[in-house]
Protein backbone atom coordinates (compact mmCIF):
# COMPACT_ATOMS: atom_id res chain seq x y z
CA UNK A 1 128.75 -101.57 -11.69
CA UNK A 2 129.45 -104.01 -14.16
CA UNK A 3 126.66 -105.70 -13.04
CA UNK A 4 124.39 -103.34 -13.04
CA UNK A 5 124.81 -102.45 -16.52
CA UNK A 6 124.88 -105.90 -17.62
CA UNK A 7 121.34 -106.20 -16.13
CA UNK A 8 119.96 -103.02 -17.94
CA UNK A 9 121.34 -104.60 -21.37
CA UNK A 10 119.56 -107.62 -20.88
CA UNK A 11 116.59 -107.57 -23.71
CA UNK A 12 113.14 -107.57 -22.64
CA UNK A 13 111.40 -107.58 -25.49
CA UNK A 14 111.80 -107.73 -29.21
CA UNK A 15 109.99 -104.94 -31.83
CA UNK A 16 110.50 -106.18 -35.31
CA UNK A 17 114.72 -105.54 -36.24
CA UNK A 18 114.93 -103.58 -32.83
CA UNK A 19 115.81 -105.14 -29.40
CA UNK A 20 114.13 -103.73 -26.28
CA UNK A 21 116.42 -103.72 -22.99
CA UNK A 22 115.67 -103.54 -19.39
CA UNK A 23 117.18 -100.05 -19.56
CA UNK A 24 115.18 -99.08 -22.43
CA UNK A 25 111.97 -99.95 -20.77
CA UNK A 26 113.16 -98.14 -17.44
CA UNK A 27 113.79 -95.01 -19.10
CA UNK A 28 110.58 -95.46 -21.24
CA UNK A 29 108.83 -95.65 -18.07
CA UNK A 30 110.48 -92.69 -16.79
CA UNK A 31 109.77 -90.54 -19.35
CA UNK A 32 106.12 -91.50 -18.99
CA UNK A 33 106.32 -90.79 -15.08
CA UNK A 34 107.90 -87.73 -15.59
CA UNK A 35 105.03 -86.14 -18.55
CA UNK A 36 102.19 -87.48 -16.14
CA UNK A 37 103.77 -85.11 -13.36
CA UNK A 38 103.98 -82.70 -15.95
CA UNK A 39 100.10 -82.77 -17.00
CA UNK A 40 99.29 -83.30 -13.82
CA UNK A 41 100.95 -79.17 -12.19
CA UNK A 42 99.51 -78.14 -15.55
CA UNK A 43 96.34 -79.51 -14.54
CA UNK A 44 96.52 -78.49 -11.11
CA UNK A 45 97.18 -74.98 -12.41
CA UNK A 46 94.74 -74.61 -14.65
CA UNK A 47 92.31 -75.34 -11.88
CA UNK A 48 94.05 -72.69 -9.80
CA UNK A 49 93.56 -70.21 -12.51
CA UNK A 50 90.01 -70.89 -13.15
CA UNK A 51 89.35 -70.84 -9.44
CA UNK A 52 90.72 -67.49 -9.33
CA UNK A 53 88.39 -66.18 -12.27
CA UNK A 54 85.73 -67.72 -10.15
CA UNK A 55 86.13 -66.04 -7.06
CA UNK A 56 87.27 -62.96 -8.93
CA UNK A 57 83.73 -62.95 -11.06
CA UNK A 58 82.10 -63.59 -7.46
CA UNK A 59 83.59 -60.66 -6.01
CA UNK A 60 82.42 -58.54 -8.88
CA UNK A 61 78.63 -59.97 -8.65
CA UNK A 62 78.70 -59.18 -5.00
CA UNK A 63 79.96 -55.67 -5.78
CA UNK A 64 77.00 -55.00 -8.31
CA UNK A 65 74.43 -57.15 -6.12
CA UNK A 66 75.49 -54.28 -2.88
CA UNK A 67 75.09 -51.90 -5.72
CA UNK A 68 71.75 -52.85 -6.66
CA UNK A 69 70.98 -53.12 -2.48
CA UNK A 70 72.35 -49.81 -1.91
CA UNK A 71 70.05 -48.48 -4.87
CA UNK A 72 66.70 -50.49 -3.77
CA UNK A 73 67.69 -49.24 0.26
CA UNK A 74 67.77 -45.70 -1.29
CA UNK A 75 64.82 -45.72 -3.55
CA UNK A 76 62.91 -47.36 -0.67
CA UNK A 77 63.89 -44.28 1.88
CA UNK A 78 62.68 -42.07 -1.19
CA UNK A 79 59.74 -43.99 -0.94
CA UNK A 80 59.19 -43.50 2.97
CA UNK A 81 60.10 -39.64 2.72
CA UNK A 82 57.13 -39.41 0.13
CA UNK A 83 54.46 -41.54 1.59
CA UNK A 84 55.23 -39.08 4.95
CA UNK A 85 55.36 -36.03 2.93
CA UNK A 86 51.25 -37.90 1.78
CA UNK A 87 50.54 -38.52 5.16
CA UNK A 88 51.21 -35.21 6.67
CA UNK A 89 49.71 -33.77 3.83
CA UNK A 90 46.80 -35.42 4.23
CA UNK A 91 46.53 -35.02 7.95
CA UNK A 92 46.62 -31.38 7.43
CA UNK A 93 43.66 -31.84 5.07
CA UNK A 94 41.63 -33.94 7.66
CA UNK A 95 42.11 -31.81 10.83
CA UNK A 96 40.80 -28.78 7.80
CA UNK A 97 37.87 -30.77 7.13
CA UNK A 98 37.63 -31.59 11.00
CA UNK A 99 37.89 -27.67 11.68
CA UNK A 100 36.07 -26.42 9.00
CA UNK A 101 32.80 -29.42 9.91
CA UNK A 102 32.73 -28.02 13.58
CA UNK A 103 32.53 -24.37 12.22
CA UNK A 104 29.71 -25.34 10.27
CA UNK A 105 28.36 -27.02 12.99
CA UNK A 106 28.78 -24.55 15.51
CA UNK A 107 26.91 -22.01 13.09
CA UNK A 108 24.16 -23.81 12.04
CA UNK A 109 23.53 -24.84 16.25
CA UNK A 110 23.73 -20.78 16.79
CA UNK A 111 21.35 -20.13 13.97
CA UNK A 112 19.07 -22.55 14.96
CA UNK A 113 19.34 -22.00 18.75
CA UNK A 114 18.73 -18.19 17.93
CA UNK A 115 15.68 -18.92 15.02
CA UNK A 116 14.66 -20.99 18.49
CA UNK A 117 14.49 -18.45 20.51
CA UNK A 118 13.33 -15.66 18.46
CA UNK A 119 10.32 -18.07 17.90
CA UNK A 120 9.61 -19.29 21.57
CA UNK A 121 9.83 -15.46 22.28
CA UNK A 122 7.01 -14.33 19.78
CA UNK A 123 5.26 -17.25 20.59
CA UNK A 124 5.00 -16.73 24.56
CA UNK A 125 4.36 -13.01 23.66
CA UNK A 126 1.21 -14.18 22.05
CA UNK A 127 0.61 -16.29 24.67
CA UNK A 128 0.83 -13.70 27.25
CA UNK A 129 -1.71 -11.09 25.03
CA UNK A 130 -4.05 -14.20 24.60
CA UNK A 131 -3.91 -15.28 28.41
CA UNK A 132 -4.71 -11.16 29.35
CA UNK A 133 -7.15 -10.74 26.80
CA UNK A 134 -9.01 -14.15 26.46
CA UNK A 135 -7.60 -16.38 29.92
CA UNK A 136 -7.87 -19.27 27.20
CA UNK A 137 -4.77 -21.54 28.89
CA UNK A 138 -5.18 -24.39 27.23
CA UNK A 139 -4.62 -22.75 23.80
CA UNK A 140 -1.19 -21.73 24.94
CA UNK A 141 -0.68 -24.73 26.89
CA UNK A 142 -0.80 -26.79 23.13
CA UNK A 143 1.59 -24.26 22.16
CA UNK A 144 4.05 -24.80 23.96
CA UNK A 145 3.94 -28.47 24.20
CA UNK A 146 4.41 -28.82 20.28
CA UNK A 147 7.07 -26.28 20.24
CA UNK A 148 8.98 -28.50 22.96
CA UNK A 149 7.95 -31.52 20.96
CA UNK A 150 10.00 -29.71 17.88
CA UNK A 151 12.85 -28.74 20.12
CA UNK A 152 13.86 -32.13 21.02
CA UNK A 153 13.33 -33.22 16.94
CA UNK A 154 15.66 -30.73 16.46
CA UNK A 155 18.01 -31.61 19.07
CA UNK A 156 17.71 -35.39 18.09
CA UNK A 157 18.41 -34.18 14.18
CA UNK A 158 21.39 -31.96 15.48
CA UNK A 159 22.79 -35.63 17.49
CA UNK A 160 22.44 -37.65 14.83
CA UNK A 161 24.18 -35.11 11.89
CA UNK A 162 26.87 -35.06 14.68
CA UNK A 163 27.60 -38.70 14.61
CA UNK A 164 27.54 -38.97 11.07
CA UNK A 165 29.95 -36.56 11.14
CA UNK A 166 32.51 -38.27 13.50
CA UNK A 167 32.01 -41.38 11.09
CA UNK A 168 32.71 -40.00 8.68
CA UNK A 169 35.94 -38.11 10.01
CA UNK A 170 36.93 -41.67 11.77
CA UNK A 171 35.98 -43.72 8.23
CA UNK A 172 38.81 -40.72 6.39
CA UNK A 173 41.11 -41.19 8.71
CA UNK A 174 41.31 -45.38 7.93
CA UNK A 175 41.30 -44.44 4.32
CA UNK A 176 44.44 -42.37 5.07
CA UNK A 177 46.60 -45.42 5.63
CA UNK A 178 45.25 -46.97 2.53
CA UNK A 179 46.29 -44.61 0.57
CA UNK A 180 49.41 -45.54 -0.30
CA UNK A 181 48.45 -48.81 -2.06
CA UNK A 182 45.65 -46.73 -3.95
CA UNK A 183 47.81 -44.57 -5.26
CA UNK A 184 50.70 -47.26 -6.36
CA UNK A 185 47.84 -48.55 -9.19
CA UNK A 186 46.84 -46.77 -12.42
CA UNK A 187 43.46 -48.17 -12.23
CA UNK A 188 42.69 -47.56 -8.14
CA UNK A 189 43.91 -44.02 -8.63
CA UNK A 190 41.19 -43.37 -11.08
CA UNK A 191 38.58 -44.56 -9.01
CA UNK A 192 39.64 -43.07 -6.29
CA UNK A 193 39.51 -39.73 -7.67
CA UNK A 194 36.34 -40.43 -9.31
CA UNK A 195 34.96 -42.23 -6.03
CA UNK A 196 35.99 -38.67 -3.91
CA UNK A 197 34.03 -37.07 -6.90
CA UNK A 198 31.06 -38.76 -6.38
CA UNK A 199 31.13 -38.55 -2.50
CA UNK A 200 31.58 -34.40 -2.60
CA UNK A 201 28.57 -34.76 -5.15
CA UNK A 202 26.18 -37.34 -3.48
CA UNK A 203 26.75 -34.73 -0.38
CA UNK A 204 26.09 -31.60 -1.72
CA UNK A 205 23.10 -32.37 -4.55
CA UNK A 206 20.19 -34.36 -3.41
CA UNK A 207 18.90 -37.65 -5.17
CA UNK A 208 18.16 -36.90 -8.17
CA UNK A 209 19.87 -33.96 -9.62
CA UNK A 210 22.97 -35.71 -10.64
CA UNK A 211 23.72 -39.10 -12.34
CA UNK A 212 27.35 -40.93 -12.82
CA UNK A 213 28.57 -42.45 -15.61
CA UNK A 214 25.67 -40.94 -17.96
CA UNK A 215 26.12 -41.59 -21.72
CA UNK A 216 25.77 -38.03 -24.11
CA UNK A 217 24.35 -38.01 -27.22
CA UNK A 218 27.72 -38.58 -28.93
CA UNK A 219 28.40 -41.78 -27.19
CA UNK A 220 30.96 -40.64 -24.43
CA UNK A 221 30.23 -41.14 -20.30
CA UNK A 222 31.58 -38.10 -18.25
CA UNK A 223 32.38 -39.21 -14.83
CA UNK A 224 29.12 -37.22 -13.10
CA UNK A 225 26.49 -35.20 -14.94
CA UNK A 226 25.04 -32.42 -12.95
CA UNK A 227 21.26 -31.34 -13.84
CA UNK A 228 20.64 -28.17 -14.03
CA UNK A 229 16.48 -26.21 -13.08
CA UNK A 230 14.59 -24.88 -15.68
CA UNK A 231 15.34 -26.93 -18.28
CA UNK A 232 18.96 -26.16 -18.61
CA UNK A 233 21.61 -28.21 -20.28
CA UNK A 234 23.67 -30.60 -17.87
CA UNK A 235 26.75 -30.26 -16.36
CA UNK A 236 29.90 -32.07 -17.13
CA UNK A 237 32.64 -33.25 -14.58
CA UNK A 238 35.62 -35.55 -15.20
CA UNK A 239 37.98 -37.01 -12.58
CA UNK A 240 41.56 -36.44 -13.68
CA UNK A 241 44.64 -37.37 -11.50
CA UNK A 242 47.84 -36.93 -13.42
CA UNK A 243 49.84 -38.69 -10.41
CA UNK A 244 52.97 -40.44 -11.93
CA UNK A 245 53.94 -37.01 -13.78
CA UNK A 246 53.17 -35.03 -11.06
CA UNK A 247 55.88 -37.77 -8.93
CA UNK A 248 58.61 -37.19 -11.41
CA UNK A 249 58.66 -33.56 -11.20
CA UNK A 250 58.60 -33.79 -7.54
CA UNK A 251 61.39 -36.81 -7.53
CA UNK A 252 63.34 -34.78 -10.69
CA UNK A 253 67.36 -33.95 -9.40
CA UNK A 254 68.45 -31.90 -11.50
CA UNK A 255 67.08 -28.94 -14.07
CA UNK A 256 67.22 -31.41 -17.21
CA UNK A 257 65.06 -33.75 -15.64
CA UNK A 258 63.17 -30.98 -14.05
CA UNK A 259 62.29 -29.71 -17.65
CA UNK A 260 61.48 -33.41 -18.98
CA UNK A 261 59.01 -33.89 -16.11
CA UNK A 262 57.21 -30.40 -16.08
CA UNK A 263 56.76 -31.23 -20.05
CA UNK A 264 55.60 -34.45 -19.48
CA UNK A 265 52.89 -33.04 -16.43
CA UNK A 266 52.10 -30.31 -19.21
CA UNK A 267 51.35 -32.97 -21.85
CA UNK A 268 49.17 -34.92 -19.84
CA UNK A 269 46.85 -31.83 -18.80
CA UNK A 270 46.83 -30.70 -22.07
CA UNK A 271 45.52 -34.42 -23.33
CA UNK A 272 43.13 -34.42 -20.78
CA UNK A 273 41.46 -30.65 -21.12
CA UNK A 274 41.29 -31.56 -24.93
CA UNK A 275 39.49 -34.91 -24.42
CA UNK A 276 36.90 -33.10 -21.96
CA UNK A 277 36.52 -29.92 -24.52
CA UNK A 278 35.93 -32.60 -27.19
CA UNK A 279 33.77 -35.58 -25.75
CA UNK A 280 31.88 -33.31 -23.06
CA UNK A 281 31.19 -29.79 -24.44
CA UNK A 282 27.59 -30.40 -26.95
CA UNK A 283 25.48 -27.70 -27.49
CA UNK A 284 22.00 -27.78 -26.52
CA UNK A 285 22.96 -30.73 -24.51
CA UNK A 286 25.40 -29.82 -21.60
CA UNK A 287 26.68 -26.37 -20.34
CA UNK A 288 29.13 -24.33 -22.22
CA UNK A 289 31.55 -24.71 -19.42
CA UNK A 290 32.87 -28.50 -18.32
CA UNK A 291 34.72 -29.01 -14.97
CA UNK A 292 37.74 -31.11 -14.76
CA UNK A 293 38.24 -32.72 -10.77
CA UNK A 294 41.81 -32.91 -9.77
CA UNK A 295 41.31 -35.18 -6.42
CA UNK A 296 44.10 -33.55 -5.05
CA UNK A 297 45.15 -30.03 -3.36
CA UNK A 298 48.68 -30.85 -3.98
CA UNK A 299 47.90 -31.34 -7.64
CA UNK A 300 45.83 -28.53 -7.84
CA UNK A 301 48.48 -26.06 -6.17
CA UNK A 302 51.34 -26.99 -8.52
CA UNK A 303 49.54 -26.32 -11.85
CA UNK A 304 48.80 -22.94 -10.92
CA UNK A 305 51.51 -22.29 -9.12
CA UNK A 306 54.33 -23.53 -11.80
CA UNK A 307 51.39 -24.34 -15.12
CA UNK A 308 49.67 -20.87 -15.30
CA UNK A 309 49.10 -21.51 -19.14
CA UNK A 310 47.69 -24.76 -18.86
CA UNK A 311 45.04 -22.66 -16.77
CA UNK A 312 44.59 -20.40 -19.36
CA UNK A 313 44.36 -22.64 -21.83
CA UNK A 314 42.21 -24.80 -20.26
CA UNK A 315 39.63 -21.30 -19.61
CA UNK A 316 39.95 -20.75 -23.28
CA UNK A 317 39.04 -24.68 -24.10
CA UNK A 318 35.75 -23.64 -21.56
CA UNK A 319 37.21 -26.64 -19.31
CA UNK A 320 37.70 -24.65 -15.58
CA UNK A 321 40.41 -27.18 -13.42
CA UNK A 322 38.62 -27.69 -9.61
CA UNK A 323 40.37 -29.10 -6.53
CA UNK A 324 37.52 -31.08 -4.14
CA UNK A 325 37.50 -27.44 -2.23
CA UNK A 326 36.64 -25.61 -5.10
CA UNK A 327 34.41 -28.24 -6.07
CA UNK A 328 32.53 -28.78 -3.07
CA UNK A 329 32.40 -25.13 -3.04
CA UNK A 330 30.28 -25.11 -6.78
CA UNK A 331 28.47 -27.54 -5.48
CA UNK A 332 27.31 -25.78 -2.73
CA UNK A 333 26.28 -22.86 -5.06
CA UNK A 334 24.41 -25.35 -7.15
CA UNK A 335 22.48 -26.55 -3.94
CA UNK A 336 21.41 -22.97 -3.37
CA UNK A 337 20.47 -22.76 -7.29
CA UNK A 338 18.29 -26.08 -7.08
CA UNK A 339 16.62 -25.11 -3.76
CA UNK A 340 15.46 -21.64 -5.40
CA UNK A 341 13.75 -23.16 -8.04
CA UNK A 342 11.92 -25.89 -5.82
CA UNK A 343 11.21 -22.41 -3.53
CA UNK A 344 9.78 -21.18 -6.16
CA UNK A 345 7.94 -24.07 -7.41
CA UNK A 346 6.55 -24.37 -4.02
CA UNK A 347 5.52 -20.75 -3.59
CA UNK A 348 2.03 -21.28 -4.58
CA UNK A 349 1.35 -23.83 -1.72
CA UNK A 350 3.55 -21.47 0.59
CA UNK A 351 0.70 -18.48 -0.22
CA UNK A 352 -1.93 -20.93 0.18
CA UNK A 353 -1.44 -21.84 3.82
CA UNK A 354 -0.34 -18.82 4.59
CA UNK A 355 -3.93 -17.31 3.35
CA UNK A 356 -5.27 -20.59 5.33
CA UNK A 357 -3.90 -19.10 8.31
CA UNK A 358 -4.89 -16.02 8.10
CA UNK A 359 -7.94 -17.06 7.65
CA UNK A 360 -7.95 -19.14 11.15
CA UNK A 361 -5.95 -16.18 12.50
CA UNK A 362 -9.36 -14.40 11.55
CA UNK A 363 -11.89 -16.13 12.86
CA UNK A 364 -10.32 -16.26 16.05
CA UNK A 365 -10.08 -12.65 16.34
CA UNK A 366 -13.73 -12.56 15.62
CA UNK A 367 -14.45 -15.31 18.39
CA UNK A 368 -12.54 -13.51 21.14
CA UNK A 369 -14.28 -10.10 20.19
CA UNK A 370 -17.73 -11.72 20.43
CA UNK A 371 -16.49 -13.24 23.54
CA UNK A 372 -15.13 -9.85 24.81
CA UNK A 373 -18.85 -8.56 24.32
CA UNK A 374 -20.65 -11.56 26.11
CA UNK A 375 -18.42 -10.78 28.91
CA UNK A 376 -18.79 -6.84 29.00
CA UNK A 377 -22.61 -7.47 29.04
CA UNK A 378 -22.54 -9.73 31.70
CA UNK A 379 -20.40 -7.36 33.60
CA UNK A 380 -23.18 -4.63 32.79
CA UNK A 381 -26.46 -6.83 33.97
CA UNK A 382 -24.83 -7.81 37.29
CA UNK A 383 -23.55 -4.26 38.36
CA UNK A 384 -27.68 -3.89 37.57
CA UNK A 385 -28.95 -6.60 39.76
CA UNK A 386 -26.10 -4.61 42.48
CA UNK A 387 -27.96 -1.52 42.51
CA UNK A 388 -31.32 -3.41 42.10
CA UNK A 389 -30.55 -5.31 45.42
CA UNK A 390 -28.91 -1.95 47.01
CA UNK A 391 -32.07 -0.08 46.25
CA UNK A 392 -33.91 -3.12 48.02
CA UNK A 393 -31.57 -3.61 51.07
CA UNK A 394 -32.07 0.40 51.63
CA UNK A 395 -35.79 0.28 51.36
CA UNK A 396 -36.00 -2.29 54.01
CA UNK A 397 -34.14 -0.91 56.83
CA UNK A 398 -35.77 2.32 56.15
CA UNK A 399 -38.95 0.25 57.05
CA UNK A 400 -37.67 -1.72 59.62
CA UNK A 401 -36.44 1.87 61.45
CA UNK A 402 -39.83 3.02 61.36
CA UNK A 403 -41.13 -0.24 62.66
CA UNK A 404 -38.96 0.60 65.78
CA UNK A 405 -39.62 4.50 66.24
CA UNK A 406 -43.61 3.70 65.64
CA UNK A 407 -43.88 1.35 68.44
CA UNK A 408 -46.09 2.44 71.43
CA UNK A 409 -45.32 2.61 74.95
CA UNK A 410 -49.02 3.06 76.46
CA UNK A 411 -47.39 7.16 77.65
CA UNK A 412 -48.15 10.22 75.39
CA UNK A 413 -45.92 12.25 77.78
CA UNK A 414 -42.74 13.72 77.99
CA UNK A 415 -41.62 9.98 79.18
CA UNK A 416 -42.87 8.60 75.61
CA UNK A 417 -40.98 11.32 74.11
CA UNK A 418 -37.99 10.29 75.46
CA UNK A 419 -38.36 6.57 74.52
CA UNK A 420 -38.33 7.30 71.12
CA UNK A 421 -34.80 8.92 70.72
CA UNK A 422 -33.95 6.07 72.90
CA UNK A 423 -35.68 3.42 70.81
CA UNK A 424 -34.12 4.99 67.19
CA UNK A 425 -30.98 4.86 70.04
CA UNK A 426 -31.35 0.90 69.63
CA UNK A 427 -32.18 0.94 66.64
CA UNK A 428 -28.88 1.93 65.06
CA UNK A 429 -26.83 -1.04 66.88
CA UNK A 430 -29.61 -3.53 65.21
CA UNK A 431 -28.55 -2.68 61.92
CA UNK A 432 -25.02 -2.26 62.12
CA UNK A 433 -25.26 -5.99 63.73
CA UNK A 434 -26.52 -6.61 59.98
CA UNK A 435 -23.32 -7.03 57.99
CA UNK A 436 -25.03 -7.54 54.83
CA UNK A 437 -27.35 -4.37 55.58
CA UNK A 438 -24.13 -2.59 56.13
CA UNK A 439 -22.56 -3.83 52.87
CA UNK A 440 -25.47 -2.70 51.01
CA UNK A 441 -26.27 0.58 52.95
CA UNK A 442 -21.75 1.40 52.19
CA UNK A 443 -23.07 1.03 48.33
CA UNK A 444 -26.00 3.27 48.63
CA UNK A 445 -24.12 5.98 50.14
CA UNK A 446 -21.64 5.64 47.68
CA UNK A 447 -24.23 6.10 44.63
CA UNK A 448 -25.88 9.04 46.72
């Protein structure tokens, strides 16, 4: 022990007045082991502690990222409902347009199949008086070969507005699934409504009567500009598709954001009537009535289902809202106004073959009559020459009898007497041998 702490007093080193022992330096050392242990748990904990915070702000960003995932997987179901909600909507619309195409179809192949037969009826009937009247067969014969000629244009015409017709229902129906990334863009919705606009138009007007994009007087370009007979100003139609309001009143929860949404779908109608009464309505220029084209039934439905005042401010403005139903429907009525007027335009030349015909129709008649008497008069000069020849055939047997009963026998007596009955006795078989003589003698008794 002694020893020891001899050996721990021994100086080591020397600082100025003060002595530095082996002892000294040991517990110098230590204390210097001992706060190294000490900064090195304190250490060690901090990095325990900040770990923690770590993994404790990782568990809160993977909270809020399945937050955000459970949003985005709900907003994309949303999404689904709606674009099936669009598709069966617009299947319903296609197998109507399908449905209401065959209709049409089906009446204009009766109308024409009974305008068909009504004509080959009155035109065999006129045959048939011309073939008893006149025997003229080759007449008919034309007839009937250009009417069969005109039956198969017809049928060819019916064909091919058939298969334009299942394009056109096959082209809709790939346009269906492309609808959905039409819709998604501002500027693709607008000319899709506007390109529907045009289509109904281009379908129902012929080439000519209408013109996109026209510029008015006061600078602004309606979507289509319908041209109207007589002179009469033009008709304006816009394309107008008010889709992202229309979604938020159809996506709205609750009655707040019900209210928000209907007064944000009322806003936008009202902006657009306005801009259409404004820009579109000039007198002297265009109609006092403009047409605004909603490109959807859906669209159309819901503002006069749930926007009756928009409506009837909108009639007030002289701005009437039309679905492509209603549209095509006024378009149909202007077809029928356009083809009156070229009707009538044309009803000059109309009257002037007509007279043309006549005419034809006419001389014919005056043909066949002068025909009629050609033929009666030859009927008349060979029942003539018959009774001429009769006359003739009579005369001669008459001589050709007495040639028989004038014959002598060389006896004057009783004997000759009695070969003279017998002769005329012979005589008779000879000219009943004679079948024309007994033709001829059958007519003379007749006319005695």
């Amino acid at each position: 022990m002694n020893d020891l702490s001899t050996i721990l007093s021994e100086p080591v080193a020397r600082l100025g007045a003060s002595t530095i022992t082996l002892g000294h330096a040991l517990a110098f050392g230590a204390l210097l082991f001992l706060g190294l242990f000490v900064a090195l748990v304190v250490a060690l904990w901090r990095s325990a502690k900040a770990r923690a915070v770590a993994a404790a702000e990782a568990a809160d960003h993977a909270r809020d990222a399945e937050a955000r995932m459970a949003g985005i997987l709900q907003s994309q179901a949303e999404m689904q409902g709606r674009m099936g909600a669009i598709a069966e909507v617009f299947g319903a619309r296609q197998a109507e347009l399908t449905q209401s195409i065959g209709q049409r179809l089906d009446a204009m192949t009766g109308r024409i199949g009974q305008t068909m037969t009504e004509q080959t009826k009155s035109t065999h009937e006129s045959l048939a008086k011309l073939q008893e009247r006149l025997a003229i067969i080759d007449v008919a014969q034309g007839n009937i070969q250009s009417l069969a000629g005109q039956v198969v244009q017809l049928q060819a015409i019916l064909s091919a507005i058939i298969d334009v017709a299942q394009g056109n229902i096959q082209s809709l129906a790939g346009q269906v699934v492309q609808l959905q990334a039409i819709l998604s863009n501002k500027q693709t919705r607008g000319a899709f409504g506007q390109s529907r606009m045009e289509a109904i138009v281009a379908d129902g007007l012929p080439h000519g009567a209408y013109e996109f994009q026209a510029t008015l007087s006061n600078g602004s370009r309606p979507d289509c500009l319908v041209k109207m007979p007589n002179g009469a100003p033009s008709l304006a139609i816009d394309a107008k598709f008010p889709l992202e309001a229309w979604n938020a009143i159809r996506a709205a929860d609750g009655a707040d954001l019900q209210k928000v949404a209907a007064q944000a779908f009322r806003r936008d109608i009202e902006i657009h009537v306005r801009d259409i009464s404004e820009k579109y309505l000039i007198q002297g220029e265009t109609q006092d009535t403009a047409f605004m084209f909603v490109p959807s039934e859906s669209v159309f439905a819901e503002i006069h289902e749930n926007f009756e005042a928009i409506v009837h401010k909108a009639h007030r403005a002289r701005v009437v809202i039309v679905s492509p139903s209603l549209l095509m429907l006024s378009i149909q009525v202007i077809q029928a106004i356009l083809k009156d007027a070229r009707m009538r335009e044309q009803a000059h030349l109309i009257q002037g073959e007509v007279i043309r015909l006549m005419e034809d129709v006419a001389r014919v008649d005056e043909r066949v009559r002068k025909l009629q008497v050609h033929f009666g008069q030859s009927a008349k000069d060979i029942d003539d020459i018959l009774v001429s020849t009769s006359k003739v055939t009579k005369r001669g047997q008459k001589i050709e009898a007495l040639e028989f009963g004038a014959q002598p026998d060389g006896d004057a007596g009783p004997d000759g007497a009695s070969r003279a009955p017998a002769a005329k006795a012979d005589a008779g078989p000879r000219v009943a041998d004679s079948k024309t003589g007994q033709l001829r003698l059958r007519v003379v008794e007749g006319d005695d």
